[in-house]
PDB file of N, CA and C in Angstrom:
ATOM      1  N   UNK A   1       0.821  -1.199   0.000  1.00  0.00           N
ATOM      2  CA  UNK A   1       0.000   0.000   0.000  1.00  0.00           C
ATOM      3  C   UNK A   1       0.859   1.254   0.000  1.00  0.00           C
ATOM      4  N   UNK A   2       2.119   1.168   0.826  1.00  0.00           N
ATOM      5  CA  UNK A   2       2.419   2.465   0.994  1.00  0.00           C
ATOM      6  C   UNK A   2       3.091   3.207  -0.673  1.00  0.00           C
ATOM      7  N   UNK A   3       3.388   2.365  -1.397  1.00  0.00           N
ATOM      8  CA  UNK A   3       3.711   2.599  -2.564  1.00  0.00           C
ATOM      9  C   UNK A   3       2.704   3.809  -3.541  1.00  0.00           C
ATOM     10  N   UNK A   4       1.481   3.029  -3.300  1.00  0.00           N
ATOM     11  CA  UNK A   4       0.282   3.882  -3.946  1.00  0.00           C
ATOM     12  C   UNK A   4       0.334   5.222  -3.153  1.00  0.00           C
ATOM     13  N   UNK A   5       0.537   4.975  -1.741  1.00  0.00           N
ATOM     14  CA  UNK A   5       0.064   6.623  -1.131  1.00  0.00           C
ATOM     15  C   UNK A   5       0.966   7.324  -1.125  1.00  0.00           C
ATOM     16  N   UNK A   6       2.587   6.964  -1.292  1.00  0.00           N
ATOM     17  CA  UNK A   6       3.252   7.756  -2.544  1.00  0.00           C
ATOM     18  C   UNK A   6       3.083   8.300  -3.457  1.00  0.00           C
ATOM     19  N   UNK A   7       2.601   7.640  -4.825  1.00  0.00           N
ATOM     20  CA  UNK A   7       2.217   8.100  -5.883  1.00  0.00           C
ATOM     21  C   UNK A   7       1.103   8.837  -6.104  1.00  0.00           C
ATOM     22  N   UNK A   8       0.121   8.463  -5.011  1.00  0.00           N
ATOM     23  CA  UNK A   8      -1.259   9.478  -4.535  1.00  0.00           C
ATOM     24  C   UNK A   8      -0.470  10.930  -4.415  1.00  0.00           C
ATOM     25  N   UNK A   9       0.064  10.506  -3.183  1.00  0.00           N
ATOM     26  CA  UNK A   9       0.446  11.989  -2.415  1.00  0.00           C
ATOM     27  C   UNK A   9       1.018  12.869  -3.621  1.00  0.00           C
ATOM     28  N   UNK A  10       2.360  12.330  -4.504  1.00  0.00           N
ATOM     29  CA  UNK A  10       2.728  12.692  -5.445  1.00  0.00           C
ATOM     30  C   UNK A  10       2.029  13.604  -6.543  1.00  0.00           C
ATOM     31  N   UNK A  11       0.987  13.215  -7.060  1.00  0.00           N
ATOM     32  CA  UNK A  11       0.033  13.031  -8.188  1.00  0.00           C
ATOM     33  C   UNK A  11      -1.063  14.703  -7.592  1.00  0.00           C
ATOM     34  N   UNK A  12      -1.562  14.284  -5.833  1.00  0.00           N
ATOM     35  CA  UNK A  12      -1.606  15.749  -5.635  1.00  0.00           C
ATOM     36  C   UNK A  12      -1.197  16.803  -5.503  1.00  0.00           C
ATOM     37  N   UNK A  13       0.035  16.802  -4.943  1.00  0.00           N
ATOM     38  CA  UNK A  13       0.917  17.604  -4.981  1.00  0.00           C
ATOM     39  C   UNK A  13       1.125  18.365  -6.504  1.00  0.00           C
ATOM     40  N   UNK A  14       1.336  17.604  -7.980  1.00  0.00           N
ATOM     41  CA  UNK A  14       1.128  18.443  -8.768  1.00  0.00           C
ATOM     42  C   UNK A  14      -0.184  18.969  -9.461  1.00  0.00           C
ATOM     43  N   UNK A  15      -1.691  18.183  -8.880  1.00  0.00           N
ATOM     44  CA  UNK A  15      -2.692  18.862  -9.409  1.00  0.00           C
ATOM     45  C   UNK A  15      -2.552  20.192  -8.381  1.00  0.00           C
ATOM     46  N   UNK A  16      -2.212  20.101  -7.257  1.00  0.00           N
ATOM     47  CA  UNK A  16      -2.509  21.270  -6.741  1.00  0.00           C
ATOM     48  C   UNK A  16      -1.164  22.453  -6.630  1.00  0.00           C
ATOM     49  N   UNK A  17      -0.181  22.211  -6.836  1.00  0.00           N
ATOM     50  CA  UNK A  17       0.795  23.132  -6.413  1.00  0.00           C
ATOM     51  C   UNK A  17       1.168  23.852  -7.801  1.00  0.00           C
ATOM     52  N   UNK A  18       1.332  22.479  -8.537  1.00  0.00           N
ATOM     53  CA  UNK A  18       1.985  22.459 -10.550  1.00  0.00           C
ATOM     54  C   UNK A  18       1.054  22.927 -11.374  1.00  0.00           C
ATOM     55  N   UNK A  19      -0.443  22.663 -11.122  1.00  0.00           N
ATOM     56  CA  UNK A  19      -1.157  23.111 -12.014  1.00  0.00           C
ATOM     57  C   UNK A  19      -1.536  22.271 -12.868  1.00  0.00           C
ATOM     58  N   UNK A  20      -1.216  20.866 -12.930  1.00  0.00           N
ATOM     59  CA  UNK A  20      -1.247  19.758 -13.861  1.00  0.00           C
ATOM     60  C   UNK A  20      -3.189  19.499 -13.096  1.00  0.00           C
ATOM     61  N   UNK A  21      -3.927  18.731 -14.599  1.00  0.00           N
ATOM     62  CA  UNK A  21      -4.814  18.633 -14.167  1.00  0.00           C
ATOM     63  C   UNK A  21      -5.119  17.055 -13.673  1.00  0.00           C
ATOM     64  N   UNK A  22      -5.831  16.848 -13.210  1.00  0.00           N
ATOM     65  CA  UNK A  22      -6.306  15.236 -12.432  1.00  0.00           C
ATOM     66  C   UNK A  22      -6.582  14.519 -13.413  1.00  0.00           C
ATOM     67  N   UNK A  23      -6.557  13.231 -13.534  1.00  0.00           N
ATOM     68  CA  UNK A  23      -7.285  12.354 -14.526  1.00  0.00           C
ATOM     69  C   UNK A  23      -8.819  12.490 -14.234  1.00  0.00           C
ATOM     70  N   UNK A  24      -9.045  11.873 -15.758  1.00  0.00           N
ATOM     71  CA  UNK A  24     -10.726  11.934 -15.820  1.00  0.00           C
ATOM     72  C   UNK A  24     -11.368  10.944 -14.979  1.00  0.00           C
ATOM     73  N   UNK A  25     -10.793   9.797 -14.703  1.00  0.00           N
ATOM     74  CA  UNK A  25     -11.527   9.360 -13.529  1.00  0.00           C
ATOM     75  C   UNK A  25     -11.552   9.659 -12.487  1.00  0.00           C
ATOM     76  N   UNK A  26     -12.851   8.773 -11.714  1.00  0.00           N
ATOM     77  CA  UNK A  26     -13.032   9.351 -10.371  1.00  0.00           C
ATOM     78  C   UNK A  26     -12.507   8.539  -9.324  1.00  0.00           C
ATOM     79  N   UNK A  27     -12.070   7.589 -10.052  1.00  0.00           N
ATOM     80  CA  UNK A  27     -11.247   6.328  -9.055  1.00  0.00           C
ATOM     81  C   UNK A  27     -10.370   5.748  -9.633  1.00  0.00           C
ATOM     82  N   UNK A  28      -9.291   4.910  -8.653  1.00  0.00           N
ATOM     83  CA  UNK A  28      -7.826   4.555  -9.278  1.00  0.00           C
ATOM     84  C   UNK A  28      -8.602   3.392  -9.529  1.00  0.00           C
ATOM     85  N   UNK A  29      -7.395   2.696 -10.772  1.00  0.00           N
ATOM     86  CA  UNK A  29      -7.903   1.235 -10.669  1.00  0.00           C
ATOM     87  C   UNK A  29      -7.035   0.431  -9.956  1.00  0.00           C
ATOM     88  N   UNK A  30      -7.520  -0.579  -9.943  1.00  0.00           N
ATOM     89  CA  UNK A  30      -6.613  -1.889  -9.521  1.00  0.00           C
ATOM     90  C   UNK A  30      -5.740  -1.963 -10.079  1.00  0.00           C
ATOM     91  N   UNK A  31      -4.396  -2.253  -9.085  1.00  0.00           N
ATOM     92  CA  UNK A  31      -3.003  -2.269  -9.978  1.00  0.00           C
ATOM     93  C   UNK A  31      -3.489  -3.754 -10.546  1.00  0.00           C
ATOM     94  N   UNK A  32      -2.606  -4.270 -11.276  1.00  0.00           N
ATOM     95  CA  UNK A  32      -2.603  -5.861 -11.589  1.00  0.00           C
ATOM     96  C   UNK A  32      -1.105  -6.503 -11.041  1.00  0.00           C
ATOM     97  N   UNK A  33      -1.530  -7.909 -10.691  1.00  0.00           N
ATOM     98  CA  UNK A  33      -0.007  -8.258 -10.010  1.00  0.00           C
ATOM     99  C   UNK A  33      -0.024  -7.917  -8.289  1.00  0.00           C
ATOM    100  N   UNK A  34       0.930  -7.445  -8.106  1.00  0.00           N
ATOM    101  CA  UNK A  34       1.409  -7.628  -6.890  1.00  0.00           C
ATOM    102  C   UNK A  34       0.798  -5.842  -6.017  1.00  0.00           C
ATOM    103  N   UNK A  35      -0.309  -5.987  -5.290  1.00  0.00           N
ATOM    104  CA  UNK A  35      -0.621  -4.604  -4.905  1.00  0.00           C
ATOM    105  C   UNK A  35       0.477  -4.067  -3.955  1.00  0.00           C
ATOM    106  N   UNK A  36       0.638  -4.756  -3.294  1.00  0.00           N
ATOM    107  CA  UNK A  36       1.603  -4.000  -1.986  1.00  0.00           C
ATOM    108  C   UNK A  36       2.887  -3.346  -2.178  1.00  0.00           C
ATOM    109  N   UNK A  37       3.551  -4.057  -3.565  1.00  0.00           N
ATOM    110  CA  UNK A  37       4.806  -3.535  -3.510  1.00  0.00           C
ATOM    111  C   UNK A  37       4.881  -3.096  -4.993  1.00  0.00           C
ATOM    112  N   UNK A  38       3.939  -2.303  -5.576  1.00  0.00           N
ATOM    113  CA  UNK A  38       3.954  -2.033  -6.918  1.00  0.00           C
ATOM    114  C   UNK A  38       2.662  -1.118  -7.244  1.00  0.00           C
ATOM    115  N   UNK A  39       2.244  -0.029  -8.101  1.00  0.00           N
ATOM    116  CA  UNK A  39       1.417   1.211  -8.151  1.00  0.00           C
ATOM    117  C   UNK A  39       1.730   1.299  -9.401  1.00  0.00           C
ATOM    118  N   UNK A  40       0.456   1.932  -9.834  1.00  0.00           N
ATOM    119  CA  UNK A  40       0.935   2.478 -11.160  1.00  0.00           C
ATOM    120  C   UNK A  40      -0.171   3.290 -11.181  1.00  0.00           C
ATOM    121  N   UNK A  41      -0.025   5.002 -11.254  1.00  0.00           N
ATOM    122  CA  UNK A  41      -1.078   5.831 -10.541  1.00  0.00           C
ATOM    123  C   UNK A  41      -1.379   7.108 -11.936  1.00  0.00           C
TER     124      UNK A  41
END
């Protein structure tokens, strides 16, 4: 998990600081494979 709330935390940090906009969805998906030690955000 903590991998994803990396790439979470990450991902807000530039919608909100950078100006980059959010993806069009409203939810992440399921990584495939191995959740705990792998993200793809």
């Amino acid at each position: 998990m903590l991998p994803c709330v990396r790439d979470a935390f990450d991902a807000l940090t530039a919608w909100t600081e950078d100006g980059t906009a959010p993806p069009r969805s409203r939810t992440v998906p399921r990584p495939d494979g191995d959740p705990v030690h792998s993200c793809t955000l």
